[in-house]
Protein backbone atom coordinates (compact mmCIF):
# COMPACT_ATOMS: atom_id res chain seq x y z
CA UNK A 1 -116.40 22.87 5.19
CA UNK A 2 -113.58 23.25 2.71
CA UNK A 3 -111.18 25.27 5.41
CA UNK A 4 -112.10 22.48 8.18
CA UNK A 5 -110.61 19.67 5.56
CA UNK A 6 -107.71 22.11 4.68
CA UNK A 7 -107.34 22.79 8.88
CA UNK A 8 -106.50 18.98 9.39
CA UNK A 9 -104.97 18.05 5.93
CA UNK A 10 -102.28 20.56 7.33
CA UNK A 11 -102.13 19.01 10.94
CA UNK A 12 -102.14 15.59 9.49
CA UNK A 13 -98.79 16.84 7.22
CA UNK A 14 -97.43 18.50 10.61
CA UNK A 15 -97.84 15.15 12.39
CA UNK A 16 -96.79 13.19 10.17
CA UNK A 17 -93.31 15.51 9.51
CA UNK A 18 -92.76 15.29 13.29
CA UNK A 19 -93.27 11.23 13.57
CA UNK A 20 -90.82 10.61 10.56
CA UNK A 21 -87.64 11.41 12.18
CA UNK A 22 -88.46 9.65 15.41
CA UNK A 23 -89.21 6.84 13.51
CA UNK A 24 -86.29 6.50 10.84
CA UNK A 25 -84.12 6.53 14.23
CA UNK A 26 -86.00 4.53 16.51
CA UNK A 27 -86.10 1.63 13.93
CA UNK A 28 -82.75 0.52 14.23
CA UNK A 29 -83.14 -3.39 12.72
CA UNK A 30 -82.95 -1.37 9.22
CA UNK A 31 -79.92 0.41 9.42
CA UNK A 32 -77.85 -1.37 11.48
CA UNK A 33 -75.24 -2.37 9.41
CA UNK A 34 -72.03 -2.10 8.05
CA UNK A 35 -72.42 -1.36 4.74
CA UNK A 36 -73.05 0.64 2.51
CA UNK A 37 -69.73 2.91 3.38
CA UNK A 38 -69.61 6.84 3.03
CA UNK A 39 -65.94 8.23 3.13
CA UNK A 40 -64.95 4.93 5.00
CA UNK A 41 -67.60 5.60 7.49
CA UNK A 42 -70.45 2.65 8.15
CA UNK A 43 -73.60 3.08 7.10
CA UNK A 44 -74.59 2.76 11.11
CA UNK A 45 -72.69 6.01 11.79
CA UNK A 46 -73.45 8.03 8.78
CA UNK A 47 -77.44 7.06 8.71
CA UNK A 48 -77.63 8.34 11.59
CA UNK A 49 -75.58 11.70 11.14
CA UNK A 50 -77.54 12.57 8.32
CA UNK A 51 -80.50 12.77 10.33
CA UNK A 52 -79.58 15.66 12.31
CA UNK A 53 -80.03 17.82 9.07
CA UNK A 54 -82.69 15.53 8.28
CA UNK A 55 -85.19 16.42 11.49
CA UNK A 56 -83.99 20.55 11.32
CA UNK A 57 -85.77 20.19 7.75
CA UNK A 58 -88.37 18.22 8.83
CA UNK A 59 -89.06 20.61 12.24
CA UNK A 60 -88.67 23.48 10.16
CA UNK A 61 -91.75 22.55 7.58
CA UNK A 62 -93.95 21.64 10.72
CA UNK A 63 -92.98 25.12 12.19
CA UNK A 64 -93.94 26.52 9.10
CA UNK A 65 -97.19 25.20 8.78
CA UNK A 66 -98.30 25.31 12.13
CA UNK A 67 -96.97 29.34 11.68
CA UNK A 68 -99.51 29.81 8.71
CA UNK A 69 -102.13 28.11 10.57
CA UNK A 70 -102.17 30.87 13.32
CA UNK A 71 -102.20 33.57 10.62
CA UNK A 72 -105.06 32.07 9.57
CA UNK A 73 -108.98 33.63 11.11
């Protein structure tokens, strides 16, 4: 009983890593704005830059969990 709560705390996790980045971008009334300013650069602009990083981290723990639960008998 132990693994099957340990089974979907880990796809719960993996969802939940995959839904973030769709969701800090697809909510635009929050960062649309001018400031605050990076380098000059709006916040609109640079919000959404640093999400490119942002999802390659986030894809890349969901990978890895979804990896160990395969390993897994």
């Amino acid at each position: 009983m132990a693994r099957t709560g340990h089974h979907r705390l880990r796809r719960v996790a993996t969802a939940v890593l995959l839904l973030v980045p769709a969701a800090g971008l697809l909510w635009v009334p929050w960062y649309a704005g001018a400031s605050p300013r990076l380098a000059g650069t709006p916040f609109f602009y640079w919000y959404q830059l640093a999400w490119v990083p942002g999802s390659g981290l986030c894809l890349l723990a969901a990978y890895a969990l979804t990896r160990h639960e395969h390993r897994d008998p």
